[in-house]
PDB file of N, CA and C in Angstrom:
ATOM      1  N   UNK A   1       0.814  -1.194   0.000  1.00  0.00           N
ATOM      2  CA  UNK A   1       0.000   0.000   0.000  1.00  0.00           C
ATOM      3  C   UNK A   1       0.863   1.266   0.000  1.00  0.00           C
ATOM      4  N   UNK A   2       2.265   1.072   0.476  1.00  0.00           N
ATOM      5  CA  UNK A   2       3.044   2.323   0.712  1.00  0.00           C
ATOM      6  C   UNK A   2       3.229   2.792  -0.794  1.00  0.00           C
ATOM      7  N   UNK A   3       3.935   1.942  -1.572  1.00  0.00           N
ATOM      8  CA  UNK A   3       4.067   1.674  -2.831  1.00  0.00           C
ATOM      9  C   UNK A   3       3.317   2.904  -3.553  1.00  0.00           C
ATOM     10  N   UNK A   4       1.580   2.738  -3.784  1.00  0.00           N
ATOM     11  CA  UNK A   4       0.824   3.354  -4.155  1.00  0.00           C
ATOM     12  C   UNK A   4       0.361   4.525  -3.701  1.00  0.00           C
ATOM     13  N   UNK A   5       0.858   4.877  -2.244  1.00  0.00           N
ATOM     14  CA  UNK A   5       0.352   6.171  -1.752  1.00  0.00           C
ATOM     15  C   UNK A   5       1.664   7.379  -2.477  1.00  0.00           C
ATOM     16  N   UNK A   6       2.889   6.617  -2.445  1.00  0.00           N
ATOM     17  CA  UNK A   6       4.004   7.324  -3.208  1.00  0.00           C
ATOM     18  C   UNK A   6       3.578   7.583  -4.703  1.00  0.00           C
ATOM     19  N   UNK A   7       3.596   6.501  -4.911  1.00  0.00           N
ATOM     20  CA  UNK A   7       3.450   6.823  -6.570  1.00  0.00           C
ATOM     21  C   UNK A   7       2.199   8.180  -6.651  1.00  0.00           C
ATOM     22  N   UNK A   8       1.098   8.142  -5.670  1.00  0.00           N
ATOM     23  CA  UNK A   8      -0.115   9.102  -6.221  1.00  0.00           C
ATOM     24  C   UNK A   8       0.543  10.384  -5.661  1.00  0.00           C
ATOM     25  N   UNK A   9       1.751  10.124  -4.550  1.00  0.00           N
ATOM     26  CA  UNK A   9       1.921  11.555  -4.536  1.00  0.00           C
ATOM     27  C   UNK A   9       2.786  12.028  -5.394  1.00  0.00           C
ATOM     28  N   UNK A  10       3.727  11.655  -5.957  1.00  0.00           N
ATOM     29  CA  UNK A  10       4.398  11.689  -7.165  1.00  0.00           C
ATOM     30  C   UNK A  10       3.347  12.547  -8.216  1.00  0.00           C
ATOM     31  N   UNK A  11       2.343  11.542  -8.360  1.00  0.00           N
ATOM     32  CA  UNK A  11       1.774  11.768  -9.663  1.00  0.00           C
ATOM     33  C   UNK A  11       1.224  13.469  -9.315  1.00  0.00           C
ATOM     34  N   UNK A  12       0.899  13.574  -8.161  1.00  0.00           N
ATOM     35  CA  UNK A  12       0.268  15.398  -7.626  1.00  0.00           C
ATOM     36  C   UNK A  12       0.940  15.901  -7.959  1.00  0.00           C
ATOM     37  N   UNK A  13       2.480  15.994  -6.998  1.00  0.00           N
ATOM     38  CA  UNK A  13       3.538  16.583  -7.770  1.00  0.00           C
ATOM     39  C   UNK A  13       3.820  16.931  -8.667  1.00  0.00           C
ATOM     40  N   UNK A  14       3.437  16.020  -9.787  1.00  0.00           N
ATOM     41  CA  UNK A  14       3.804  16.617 -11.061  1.00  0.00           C
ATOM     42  C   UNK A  14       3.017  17.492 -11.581  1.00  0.00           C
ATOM     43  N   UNK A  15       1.733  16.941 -11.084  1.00  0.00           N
ATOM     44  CA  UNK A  15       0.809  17.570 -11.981  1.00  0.00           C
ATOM     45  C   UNK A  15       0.443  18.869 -11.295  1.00  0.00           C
ATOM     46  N   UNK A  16       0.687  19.356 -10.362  1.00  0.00           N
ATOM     47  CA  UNK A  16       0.603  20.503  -9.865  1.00  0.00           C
ATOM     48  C   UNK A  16       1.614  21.338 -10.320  1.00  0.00           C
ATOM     49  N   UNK A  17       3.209  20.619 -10.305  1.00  0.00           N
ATOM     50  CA  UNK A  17       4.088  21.341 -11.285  1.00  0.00           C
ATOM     51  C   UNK A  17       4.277  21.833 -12.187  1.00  0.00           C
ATOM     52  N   UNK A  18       3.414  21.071 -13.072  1.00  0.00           N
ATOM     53  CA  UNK A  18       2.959  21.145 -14.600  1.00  0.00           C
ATOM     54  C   UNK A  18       1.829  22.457 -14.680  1.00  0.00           C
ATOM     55  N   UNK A  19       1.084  22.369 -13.616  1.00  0.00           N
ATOM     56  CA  UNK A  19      -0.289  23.345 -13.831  1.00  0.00           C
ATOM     57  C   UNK A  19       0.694  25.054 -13.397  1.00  0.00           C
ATOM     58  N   UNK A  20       1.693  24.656 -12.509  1.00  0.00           N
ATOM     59  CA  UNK A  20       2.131  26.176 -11.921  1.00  0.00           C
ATOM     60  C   UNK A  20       2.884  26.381 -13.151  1.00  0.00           C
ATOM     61  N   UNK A  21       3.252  25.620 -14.261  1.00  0.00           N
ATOM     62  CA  UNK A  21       4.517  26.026 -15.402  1.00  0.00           C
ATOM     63  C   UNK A  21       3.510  26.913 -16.620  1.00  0.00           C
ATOM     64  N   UNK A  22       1.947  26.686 -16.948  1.00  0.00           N
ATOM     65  CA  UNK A  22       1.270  27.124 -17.474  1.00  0.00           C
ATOM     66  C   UNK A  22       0.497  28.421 -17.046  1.00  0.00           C
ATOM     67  N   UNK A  23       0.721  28.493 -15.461  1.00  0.00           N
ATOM     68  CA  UNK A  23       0.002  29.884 -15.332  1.00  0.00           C
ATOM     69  C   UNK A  23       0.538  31.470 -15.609  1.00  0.00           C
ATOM     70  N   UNK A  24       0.312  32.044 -16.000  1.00  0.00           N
ATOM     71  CA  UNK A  24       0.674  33.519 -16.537  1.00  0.00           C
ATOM     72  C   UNK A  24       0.428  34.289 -15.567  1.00  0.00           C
ATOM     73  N   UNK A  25       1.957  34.787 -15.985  1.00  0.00           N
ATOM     74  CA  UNK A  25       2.134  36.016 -14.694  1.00  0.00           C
ATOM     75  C   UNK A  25       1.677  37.292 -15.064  1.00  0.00           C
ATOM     76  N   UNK A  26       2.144  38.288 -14.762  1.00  0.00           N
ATOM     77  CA  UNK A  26       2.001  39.938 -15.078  1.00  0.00           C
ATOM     78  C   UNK A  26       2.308  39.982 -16.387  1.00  0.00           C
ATOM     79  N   UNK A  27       3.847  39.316 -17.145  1.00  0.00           N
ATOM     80  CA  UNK A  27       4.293  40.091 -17.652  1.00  0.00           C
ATOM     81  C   UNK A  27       4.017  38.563 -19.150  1.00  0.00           C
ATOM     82  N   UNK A  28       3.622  37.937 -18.824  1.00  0.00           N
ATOM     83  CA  UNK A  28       3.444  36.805 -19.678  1.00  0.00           C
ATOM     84  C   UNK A  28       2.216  35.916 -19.317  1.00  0.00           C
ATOM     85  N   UNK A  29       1.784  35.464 -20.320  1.00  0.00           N
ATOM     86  CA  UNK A  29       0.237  34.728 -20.631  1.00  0.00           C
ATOM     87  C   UNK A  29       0.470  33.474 -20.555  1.00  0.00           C
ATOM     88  N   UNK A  30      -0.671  32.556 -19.945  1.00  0.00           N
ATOM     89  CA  UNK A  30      -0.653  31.567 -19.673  1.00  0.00           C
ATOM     90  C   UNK A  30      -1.560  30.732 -20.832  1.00  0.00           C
ATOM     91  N   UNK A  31      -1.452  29.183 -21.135  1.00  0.00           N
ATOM     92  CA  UNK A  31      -1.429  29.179 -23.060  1.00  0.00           C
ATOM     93  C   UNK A  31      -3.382  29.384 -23.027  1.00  0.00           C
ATOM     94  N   UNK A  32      -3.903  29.143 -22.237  1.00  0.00           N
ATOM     95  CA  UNK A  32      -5.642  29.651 -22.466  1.00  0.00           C
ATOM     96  C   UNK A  32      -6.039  31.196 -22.478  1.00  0.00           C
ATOM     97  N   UNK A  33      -5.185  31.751 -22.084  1.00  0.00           N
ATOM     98  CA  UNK A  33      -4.933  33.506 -22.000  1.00  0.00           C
ATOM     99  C   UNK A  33      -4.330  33.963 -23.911  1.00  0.00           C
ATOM    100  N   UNK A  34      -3.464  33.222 -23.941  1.00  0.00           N
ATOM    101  CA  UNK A  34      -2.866  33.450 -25.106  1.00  0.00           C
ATOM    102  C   UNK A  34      -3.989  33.204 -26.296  1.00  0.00           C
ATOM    103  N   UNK A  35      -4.432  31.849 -26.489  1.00  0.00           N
ATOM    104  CA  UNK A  35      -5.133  31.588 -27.342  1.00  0.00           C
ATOM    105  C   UNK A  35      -6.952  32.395 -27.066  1.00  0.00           C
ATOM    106  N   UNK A  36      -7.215  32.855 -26.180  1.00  0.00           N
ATOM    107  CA  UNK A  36      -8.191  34.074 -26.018  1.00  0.00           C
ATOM    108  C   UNK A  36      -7.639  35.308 -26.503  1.00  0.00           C
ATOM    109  N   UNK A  37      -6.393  35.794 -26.366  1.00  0.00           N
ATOM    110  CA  UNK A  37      -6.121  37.140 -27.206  1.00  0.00           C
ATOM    111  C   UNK A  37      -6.074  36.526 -28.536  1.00  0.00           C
ATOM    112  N   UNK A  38      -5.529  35.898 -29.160  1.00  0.00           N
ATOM    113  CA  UNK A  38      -5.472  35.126 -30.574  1.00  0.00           C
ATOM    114  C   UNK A  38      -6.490  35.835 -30.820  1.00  0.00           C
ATOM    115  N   UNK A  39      -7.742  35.447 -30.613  1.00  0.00           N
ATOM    116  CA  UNK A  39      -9.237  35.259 -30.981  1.00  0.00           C
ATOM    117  C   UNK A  39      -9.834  36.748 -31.111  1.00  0.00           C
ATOM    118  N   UNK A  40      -9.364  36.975 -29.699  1.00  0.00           N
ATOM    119  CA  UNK A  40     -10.188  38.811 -29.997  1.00  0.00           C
ATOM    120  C   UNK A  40      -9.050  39.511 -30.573  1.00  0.00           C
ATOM    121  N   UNK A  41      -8.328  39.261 -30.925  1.00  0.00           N
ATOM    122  CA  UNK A  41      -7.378  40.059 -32.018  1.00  0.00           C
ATOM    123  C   UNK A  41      -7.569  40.223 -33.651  1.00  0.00           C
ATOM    124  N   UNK A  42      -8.382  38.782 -34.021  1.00  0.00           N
ATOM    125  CA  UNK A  42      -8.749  38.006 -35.254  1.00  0.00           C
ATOM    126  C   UNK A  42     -10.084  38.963 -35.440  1.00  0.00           C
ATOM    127  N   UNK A  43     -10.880  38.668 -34.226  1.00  0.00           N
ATOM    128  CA  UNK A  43     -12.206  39.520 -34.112  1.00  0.00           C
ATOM    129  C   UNK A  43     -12.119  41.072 -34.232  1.00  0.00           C
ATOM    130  N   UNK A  44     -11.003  41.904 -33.292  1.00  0.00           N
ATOM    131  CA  UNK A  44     -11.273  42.946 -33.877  1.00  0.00           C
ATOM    132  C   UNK A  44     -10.435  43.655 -35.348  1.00  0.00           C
ATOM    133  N   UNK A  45      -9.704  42.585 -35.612  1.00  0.00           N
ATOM    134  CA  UNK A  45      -9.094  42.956 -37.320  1.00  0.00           C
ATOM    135  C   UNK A  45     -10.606  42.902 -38.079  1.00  0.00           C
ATOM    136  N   UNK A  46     -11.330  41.825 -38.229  1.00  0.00           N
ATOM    137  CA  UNK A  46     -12.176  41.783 -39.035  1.00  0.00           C
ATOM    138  C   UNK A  46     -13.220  42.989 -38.621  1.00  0.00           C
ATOM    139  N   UNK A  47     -14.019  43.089 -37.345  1.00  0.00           N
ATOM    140  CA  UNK A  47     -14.673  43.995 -37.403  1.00  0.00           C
ATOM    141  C   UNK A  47     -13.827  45.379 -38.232  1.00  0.00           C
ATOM    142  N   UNK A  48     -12.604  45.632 -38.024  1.00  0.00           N
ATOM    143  CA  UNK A  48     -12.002  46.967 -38.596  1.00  0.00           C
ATOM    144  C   UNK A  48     -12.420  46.565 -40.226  1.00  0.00           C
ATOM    145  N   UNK A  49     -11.762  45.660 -40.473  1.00  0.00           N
ATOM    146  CA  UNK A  49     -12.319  45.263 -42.135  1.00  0.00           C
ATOM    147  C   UNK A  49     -13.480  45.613 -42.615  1.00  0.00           C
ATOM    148  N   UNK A  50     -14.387  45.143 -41.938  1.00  0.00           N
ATOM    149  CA  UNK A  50     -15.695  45.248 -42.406  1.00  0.00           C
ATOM    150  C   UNK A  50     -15.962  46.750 -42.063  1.00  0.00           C
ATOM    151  N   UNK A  51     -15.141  47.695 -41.744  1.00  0.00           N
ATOM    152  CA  UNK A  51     -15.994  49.042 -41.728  1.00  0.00           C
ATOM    153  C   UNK A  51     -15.249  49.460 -43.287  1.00  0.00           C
ATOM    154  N   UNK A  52     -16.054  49.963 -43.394  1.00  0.00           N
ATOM    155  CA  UNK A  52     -15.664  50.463 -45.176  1.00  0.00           C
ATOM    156  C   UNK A  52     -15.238  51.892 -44.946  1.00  0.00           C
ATOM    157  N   UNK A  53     -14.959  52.590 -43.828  1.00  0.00           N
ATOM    158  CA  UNK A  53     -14.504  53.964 -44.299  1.00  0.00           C
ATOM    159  C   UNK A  53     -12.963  53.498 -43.478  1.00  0.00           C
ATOM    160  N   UNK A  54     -12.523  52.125 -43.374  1.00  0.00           N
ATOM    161  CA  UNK A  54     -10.806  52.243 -42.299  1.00  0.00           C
ATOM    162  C   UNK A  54     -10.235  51.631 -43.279  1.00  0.00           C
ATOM    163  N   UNK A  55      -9.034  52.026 -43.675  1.00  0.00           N
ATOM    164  CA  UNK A  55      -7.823  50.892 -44.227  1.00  0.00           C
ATOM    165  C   UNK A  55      -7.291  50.408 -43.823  1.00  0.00           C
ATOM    166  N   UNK A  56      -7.602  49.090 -43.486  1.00  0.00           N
ATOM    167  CA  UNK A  56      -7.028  48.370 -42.543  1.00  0.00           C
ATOM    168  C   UNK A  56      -5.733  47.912 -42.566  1.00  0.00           C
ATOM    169  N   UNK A  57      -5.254  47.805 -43.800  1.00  0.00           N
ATOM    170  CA  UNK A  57      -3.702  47.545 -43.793  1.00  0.00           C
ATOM    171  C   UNK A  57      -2.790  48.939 -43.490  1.00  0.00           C
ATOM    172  N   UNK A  58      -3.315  49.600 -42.783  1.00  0.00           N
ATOM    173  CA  UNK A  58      -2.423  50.739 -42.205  1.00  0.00           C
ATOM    174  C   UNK A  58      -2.964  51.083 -40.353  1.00  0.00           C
ATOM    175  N   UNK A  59      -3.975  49.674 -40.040  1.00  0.00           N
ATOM    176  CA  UNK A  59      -4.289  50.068 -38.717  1.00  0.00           C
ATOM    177  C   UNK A  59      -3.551  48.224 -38.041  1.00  0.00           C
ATOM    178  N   UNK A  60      -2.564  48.070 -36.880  1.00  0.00           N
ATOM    179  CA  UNK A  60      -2.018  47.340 -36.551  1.00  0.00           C
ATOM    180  C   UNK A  60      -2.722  47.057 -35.117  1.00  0.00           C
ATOM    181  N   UNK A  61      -3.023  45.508 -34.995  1.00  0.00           N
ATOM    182  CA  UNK A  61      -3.913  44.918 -33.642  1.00  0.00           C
ATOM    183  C   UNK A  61      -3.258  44.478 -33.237  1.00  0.00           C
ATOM    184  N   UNK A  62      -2.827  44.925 -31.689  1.00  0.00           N
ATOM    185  CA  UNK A  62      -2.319  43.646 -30.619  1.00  0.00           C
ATOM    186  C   UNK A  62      -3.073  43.217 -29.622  1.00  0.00           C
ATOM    187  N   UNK A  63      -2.970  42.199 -29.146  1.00  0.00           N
ATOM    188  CA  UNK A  63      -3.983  42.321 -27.580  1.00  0.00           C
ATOM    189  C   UNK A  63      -3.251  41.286 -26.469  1.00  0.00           C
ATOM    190  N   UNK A  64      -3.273  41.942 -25.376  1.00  0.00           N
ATOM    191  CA  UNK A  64      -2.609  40.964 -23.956  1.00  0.00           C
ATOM    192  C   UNK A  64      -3.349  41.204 -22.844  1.00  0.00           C
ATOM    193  N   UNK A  65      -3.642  39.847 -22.689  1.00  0.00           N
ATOM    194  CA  UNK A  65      -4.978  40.257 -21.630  1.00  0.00           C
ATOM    195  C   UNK A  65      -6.259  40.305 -21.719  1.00  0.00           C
ATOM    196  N   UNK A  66      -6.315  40.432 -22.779  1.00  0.00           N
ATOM    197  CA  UNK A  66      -7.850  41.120 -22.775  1.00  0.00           C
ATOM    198  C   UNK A  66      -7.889  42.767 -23.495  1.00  0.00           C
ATOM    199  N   UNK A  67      -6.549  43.317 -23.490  1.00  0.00           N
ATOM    200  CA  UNK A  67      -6.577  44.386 -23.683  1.00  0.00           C
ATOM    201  C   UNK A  67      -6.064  44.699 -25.089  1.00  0.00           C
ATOM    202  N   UNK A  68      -6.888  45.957 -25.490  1.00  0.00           N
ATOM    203  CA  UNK A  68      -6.247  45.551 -27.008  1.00  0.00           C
ATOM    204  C   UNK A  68      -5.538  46.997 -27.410  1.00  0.00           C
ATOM    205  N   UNK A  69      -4.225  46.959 -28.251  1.00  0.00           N
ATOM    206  CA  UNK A  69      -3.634  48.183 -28.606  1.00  0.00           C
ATOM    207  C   UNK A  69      -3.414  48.288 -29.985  1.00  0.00           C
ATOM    208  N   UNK A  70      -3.925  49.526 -30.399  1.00  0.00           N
ATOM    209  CA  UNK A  70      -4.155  49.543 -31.909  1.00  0.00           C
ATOM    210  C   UNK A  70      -2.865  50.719 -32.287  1.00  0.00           C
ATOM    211  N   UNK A  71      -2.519  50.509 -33.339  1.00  0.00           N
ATOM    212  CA  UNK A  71      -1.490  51.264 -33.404  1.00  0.00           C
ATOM    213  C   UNK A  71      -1.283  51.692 -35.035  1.00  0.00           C
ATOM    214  N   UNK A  72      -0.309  52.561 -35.890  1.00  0.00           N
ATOM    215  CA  UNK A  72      -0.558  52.516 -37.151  1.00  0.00           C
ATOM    216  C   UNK A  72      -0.527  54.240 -37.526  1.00  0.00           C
ATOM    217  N   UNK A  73      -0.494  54.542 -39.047  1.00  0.00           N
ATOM    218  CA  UNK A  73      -1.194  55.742 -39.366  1.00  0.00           C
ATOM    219  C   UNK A  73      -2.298  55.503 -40.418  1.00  0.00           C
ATOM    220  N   UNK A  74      -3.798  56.472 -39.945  1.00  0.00           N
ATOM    221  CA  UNK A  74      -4.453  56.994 -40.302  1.00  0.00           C
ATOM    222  C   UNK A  74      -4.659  58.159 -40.819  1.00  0.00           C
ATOM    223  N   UNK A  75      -5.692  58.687 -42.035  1.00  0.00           N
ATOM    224  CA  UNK A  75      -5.725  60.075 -42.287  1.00  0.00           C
ATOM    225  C   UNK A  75      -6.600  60.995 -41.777  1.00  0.00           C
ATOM    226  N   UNK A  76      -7.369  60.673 -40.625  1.00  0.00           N
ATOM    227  CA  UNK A  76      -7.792  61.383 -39.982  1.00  0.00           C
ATOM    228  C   UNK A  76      -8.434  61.118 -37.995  1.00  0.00           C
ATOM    229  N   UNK A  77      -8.527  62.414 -37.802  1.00  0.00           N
ATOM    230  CA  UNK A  77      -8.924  61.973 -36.351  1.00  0.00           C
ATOM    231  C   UNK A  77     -10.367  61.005 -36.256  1.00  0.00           C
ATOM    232  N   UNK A  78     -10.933  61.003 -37.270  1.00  0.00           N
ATOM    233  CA  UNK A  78     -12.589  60.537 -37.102  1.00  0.00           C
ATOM    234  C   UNK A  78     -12.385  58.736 -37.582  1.00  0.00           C
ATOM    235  N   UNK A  79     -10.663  58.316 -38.406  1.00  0.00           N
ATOM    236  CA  UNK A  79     -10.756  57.267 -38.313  1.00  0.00           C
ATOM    237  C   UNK A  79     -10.215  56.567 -36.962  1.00  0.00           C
ATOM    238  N   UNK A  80      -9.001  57.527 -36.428  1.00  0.00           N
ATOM    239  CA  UNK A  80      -9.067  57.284 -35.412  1.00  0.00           C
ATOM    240  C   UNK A  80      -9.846  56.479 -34.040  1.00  0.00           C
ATOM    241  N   UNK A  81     -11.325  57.583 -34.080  1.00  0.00           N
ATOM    242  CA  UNK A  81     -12.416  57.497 -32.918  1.00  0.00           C
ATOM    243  C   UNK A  81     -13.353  56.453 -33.828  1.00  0.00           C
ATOM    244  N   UNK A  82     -13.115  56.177 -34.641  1.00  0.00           N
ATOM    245  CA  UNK A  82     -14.114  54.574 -35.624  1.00  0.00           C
ATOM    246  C   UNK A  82     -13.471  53.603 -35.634  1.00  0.00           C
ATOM    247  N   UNK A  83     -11.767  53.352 -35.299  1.00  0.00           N
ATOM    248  CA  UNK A  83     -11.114  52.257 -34.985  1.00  0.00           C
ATOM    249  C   UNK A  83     -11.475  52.076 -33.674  1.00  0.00           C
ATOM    250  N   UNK A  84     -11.532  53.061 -32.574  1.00  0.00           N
ATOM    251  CA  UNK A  84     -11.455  53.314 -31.221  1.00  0.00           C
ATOM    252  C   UNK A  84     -12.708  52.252 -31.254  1.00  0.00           C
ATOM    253  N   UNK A  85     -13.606  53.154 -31.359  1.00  0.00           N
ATOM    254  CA  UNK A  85     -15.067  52.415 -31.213  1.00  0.00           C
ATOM    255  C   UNK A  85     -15.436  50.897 -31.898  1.00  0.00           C
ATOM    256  N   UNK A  86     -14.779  50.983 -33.257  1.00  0.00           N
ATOM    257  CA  UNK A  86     -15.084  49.542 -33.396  1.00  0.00           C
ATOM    258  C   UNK A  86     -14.344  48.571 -32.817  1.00  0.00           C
ATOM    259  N   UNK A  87     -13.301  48.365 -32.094  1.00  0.00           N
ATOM    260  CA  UNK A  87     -12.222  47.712 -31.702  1.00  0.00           C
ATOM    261  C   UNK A  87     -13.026  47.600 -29.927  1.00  0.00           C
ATOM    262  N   UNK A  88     -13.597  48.518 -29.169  1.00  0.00           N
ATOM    263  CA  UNK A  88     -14.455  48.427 -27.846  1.00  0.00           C
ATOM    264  C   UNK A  88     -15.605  47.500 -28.014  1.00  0.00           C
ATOM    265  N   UNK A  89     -16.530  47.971 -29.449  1.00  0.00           N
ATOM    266  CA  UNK A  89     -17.688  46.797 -29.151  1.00  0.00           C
ATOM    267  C   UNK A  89     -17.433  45.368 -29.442  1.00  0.00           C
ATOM    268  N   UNK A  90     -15.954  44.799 -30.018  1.00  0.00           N
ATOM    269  CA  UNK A  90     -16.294  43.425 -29.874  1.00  0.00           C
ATOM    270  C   UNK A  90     -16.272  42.837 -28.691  1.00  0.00           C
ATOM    271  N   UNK A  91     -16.735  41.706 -28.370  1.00  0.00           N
ATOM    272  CA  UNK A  91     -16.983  40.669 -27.178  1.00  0.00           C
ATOM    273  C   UNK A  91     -15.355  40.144 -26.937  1.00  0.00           C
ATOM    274  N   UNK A  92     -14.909  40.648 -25.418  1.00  0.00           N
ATOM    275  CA  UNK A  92     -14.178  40.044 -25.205  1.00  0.00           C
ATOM    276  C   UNK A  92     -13.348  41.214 -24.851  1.00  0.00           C
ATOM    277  N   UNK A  93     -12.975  42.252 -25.483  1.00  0.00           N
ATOM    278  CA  UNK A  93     -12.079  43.460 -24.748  1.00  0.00           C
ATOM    279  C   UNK A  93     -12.404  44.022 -24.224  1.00  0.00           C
ATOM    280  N   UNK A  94     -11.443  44.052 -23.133  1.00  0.00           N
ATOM    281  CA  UNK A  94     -11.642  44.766 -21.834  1.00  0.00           C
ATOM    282  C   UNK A  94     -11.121  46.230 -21.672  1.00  0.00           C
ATOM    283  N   UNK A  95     -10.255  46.686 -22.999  1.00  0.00           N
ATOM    284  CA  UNK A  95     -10.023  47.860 -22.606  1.00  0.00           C
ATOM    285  C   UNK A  95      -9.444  48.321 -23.988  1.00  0.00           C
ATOM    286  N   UNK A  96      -9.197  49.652 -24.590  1.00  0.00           N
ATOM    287  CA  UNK A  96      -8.599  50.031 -26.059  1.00  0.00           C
ATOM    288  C   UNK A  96      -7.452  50.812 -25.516  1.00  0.00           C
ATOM    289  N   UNK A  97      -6.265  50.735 -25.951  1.00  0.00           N
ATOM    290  CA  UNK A  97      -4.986  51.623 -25.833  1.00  0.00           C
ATOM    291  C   UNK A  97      -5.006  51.759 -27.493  1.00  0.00           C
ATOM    292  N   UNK A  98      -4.948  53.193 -27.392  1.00  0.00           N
ATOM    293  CA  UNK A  98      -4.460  53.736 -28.586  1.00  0.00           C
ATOM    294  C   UNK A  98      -3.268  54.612 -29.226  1.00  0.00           C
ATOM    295  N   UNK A  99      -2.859  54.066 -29.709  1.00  0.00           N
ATOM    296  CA  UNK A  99      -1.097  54.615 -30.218  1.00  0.00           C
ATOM    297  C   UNK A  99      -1.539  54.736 -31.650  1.00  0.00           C
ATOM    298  N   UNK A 100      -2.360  55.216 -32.681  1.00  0.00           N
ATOM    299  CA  UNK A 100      -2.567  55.428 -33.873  1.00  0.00           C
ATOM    300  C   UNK A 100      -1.867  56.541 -33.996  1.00  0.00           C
ATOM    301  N   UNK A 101      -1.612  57.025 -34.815  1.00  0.00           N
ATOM    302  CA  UNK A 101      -0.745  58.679 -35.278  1.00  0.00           C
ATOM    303  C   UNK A 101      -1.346  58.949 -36.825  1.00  0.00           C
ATOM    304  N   UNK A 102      -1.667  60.279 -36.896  1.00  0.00           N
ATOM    305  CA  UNK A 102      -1.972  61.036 -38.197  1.00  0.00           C
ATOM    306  C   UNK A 102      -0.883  60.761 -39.252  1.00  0.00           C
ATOM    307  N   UNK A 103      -1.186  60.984 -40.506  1.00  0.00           N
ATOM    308  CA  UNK A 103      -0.230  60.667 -41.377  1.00  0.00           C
ATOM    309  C   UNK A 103       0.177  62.470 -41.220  1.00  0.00           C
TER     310      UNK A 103
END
């Protein structure tokens, strides 16, 4: 019986080891954190796509966290506040940092 009480604590061990090697700290994402920014990053490129007054190959998406930072030049302040806004209503961000700059 000793045998088996070792081995199951072994097996905790590891697997608790294993679970603390996947969790994300401050400064780095843990891989279910990661693959959730993936997603709302994908989500708010396309919503930008689908607005017909942004060019999207001059507006750049990151997101960590939950949080998303758009960055890039635009030709005006009003695409600016229409990236702003479309990039807030998708599901899933928690917050917009904006680093866009005027051409």
């Amino acid at each position: 019986m000793t045998l088996f009480n070792r081995f199951t604590t072994l097996f905790f061990a590891i697997l608790l080891a294993s679970l603390i090697g996947c969790a994300s700290t401050s400064k780095h994402e843990g891989t279910g954190e990661y693959v959730d920014d993936a997603v709302i990053t994908t989500k708010v490129k396309a919503a930008i796509f689908n607005e017909p007054t942004l060019k999207t190959t001059e507006i750049n998406v990151e997101t960590f966290k939950g949080v998303v930072q758009l960055g890039g030049f635009v030709n005006s302040q009003a695409d600016i506040n229409k990236a702003v806004e479309v990039a807030r209503s998708v599901k899933g961000v928690k917050s917009v940092k904006n680093d866009m700059r005027l051409k």
